[in-house]
C-alpha atoms as a PDB file:
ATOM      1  CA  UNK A   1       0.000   0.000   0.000  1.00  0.00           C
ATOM      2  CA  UNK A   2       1.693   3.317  -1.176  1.00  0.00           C
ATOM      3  CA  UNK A   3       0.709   6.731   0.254  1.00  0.00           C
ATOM      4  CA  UNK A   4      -3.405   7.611   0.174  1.00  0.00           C
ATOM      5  CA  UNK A   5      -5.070  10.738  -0.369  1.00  0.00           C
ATOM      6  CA  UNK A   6      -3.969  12.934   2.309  1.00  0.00           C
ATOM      7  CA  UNK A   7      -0.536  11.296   3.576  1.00  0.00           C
ATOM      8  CA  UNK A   8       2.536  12.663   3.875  1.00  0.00           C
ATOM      9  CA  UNK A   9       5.854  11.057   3.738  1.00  0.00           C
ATOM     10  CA  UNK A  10       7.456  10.372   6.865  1.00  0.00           C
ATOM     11  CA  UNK A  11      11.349  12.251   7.252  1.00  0.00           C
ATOM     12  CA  UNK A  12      13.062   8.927   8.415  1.00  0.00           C
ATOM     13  CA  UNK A  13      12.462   6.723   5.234  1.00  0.00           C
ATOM     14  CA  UNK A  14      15.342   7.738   2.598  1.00  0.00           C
ATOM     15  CA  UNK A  15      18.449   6.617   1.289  1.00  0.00           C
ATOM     16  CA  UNK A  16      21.123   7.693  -1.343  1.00  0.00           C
ATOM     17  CA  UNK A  17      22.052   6.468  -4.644  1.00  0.00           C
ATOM     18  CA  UNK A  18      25.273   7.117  -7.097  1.00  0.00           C
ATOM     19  CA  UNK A  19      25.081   6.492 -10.525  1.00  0.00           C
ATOM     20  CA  UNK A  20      22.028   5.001 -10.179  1.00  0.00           C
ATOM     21  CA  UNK A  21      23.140   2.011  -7.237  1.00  0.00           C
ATOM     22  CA  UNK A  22      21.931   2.341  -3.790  1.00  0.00           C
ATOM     23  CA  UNK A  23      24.926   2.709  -1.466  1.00  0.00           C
ATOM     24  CA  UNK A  24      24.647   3.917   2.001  1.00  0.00           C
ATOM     25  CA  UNK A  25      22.290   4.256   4.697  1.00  0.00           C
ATOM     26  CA  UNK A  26      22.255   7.980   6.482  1.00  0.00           C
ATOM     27  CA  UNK A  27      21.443   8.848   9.565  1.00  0.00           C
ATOM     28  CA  UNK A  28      20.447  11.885   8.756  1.00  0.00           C
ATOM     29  CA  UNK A  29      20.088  14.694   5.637  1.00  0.00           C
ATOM     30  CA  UNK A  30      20.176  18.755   5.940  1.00  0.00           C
ATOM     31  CA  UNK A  31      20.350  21.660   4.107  1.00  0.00           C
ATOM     32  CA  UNK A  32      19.505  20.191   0.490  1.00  0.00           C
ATOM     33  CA  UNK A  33      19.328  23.402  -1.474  1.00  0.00           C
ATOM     34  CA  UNK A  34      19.550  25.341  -5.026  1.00  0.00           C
ATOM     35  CA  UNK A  35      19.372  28.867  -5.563  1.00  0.00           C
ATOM     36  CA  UNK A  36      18.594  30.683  -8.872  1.00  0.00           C
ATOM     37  CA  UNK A  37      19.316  34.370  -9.182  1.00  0.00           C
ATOM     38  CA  UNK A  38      16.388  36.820  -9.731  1.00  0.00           C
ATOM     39  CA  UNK A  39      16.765  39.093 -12.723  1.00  0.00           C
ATOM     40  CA  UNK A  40      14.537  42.828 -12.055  1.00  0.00           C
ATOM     41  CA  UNK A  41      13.357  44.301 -14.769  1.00  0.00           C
ATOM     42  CA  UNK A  42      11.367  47.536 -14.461  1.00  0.00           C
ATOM     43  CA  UNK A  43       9.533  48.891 -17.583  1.00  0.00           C
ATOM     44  CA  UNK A  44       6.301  50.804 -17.983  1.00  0.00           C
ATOM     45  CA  UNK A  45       3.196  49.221 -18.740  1.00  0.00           C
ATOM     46  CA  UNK A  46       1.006  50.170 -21.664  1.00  0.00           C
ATOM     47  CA  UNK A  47      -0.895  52.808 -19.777  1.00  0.00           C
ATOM     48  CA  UNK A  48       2.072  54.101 -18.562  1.00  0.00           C
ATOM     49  CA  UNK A  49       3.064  53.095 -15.347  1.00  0.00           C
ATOM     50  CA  UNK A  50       6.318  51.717 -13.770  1.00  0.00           C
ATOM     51  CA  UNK A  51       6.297  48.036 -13.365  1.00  0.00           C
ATOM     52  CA  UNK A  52       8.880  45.624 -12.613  1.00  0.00           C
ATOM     53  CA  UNK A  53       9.247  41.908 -13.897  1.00  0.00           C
ATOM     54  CA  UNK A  54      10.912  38.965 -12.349  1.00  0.00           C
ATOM     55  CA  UNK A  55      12.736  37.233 -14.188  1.00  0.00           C
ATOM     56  CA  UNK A  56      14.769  33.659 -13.508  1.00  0.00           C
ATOM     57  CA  UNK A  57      18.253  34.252 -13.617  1.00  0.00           C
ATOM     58  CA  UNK A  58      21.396  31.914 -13.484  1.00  0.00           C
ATOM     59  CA  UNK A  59      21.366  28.679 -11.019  1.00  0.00           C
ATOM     60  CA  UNK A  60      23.355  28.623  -8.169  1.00  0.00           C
ATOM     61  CA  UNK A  61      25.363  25.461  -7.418  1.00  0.00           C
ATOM     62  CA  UNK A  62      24.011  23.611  -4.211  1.00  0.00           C
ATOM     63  CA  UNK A  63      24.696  21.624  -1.573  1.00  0.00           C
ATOM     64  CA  UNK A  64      23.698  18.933   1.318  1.00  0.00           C
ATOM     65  CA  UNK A  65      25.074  17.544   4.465  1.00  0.00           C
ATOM     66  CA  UNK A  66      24.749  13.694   4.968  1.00  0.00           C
ATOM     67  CA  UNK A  67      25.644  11.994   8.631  1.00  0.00           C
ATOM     68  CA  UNK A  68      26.654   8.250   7.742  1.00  0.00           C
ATOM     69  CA  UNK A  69      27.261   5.531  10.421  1.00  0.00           C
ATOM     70  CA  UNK A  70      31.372   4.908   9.946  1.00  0.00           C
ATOM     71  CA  UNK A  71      30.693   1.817   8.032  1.00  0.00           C
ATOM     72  CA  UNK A  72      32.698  -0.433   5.706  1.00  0.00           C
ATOM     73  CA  UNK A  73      30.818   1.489   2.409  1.00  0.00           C
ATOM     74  CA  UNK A  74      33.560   1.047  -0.026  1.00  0.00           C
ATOM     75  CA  UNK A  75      31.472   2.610  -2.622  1.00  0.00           C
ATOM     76  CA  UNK A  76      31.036   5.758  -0.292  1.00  0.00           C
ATOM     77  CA  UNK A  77      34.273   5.910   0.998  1.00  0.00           C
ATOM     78  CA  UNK A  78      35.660   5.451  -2.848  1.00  0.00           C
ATOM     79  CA  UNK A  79      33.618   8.963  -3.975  1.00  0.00           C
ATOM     80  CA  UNK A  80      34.629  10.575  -0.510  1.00  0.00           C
ATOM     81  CA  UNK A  81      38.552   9.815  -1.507  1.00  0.00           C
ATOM     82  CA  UNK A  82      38.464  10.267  -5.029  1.00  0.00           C
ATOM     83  CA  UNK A  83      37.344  14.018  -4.776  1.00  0.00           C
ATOM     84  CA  UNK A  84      39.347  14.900  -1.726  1.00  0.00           C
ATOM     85  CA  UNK A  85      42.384  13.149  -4.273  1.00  0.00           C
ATOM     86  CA  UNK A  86      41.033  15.571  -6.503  1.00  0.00           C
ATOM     87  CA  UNK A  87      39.870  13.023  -9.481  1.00  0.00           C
ATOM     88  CA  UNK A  88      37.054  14.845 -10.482  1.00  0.00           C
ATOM     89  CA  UNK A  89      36.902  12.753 -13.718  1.00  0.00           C
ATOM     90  CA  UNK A  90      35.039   9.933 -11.440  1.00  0.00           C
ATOM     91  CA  UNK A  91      34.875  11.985  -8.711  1.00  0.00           C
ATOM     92  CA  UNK A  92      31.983  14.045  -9.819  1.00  0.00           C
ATOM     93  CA  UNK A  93      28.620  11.911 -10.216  1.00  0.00           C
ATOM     94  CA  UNK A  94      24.802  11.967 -10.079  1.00  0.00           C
ATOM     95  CA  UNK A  95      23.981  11.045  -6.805  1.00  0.00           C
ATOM     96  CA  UNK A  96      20.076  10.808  -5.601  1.00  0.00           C
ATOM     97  CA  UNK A  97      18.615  11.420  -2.426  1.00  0.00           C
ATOM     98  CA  UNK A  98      15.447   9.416  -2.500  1.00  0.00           C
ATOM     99  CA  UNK A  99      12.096   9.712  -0.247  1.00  0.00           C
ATOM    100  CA  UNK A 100      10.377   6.552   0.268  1.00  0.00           C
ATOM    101  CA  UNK A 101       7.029   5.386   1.394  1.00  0.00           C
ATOM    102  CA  UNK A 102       5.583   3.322   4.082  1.00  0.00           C
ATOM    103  CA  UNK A 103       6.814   0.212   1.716  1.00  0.00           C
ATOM    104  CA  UNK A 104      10.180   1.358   0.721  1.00  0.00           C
ATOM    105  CA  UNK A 105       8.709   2.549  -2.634  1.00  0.00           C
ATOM    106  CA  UNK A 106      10.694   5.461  -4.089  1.00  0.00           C
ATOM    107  CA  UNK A 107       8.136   8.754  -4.457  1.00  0.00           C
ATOM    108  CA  UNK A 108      10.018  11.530  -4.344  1.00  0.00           C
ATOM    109  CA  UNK A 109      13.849  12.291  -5.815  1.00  0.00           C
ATOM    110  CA  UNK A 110      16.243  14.780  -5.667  1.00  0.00           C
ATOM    111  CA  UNK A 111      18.578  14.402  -8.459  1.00  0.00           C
ATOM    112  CA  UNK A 112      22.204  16.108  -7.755  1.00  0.00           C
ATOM    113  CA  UNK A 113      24.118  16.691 -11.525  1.00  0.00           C
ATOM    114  CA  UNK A 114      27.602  16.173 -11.421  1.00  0.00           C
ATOM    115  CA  UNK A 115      27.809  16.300  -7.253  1.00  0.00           C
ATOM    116  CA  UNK A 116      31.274  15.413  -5.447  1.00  0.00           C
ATOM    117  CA  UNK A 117      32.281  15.511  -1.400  1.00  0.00           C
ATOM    118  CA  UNK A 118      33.684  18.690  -0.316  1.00  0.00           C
ATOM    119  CA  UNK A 119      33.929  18.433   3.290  1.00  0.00           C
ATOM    120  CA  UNK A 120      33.820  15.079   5.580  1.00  0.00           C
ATOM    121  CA  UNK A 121      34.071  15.453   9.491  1.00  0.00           C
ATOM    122  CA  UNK A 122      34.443  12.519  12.003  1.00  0.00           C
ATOM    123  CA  UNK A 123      33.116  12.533  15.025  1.00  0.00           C
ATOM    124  CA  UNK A 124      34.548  12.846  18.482  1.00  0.00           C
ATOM    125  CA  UNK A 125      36.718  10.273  19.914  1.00  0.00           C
ATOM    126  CA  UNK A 126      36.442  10.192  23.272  1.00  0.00           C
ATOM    127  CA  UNK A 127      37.471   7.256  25.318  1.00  0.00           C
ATOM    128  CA  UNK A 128      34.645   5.369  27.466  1.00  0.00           C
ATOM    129  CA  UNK A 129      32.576   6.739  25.323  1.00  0.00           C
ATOM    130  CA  UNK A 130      29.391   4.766  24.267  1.00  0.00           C
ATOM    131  CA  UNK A 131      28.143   6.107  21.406  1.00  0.00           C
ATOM    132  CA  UNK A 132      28.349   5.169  17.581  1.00  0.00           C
ATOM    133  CA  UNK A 133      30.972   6.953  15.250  1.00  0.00           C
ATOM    134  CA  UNK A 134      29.761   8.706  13.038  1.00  0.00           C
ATOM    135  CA  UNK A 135      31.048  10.951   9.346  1.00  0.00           C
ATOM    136  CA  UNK A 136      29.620  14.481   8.488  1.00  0.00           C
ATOM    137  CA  UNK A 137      30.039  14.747   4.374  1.00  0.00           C
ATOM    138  CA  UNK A 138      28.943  17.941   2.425  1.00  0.00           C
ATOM    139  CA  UNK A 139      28.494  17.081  -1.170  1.00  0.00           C
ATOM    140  CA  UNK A 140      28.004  19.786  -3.540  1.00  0.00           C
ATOM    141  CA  UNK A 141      26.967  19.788  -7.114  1.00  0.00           C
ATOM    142  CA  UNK A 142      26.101  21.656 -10.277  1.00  0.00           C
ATOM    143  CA  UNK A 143      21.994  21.188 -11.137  1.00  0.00           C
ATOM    144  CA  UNK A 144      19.074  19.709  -9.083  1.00  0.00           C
ATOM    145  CA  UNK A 145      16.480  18.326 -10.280  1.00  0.00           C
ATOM    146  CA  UNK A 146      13.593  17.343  -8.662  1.00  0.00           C
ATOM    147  CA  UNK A 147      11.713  14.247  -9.250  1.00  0.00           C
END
């Protein structure tokens, strides 16, 4: 049973894709955005008065913040090295972050163009500690595209 009139998709059933294969499982995703710049452009209507028009301008590049588990991903860990390496050449990929239903069924996408790591942070070591370790990645990329 996929969603019925009225629901909403829950924020803890997701997952991420690269070139099209499923590879990790996130603990958490923030800060997915795009911007476009907003042309202004005044001009007088026909009666004569001012007006001003808004029109799209260029895209921004984006970016998103994933928090993996520190796992044995060597699919992940390949796309984190290759673009802090600087290999851009297989470095930068389409990765997905996909929304799922109640049944795991893909509904909603968010298609990053050309999107490579830019940032990773590890957690704290601390010693005693009980708590699972845990990598901060930003990923940036060129064109979203919403399915």
């Amino acid at each position: 049973m996929s969603l019925g009139q009225g629901d909403s998709l829950t924020s803890h059933n997701f997952g991420l894709q690269i070139d099209s294969v499923m590879v990790e499982y996130l603990a958490e995703v923030s800060g997915l955005s795009i911007e476009q710049d907003v042309i202004k452009s005044p001009q007088n209507s026909a009666s004569g008065k001012p007006e001003i028009a808004l029109l799209p301008g260029t895209q921004k590049d984006g970016s998103c913040t994933v928090v993996r588990g520190m796992t044995q991903s060597a699919a992940f860990t390949k796309w984190i090295n290759d673009s802090i390496a600087g290999r851009m050449s297989v470095a930068r990929v389409d990765a997905s972050i996909i929304m799922m239903d109640y049944e795991n069924n893909p509904v909603k996408r968010y298609n990053m163009r050309k999107a490579w790591c830019s940032k990773i942070d590890a957690s704290t070591l601390k010693a005693g500690e009980a708590a699972p370790l845990q990598e901060t990645v930003t990923i940036v990329f060129e064109e979203l595209v919403i399915e």
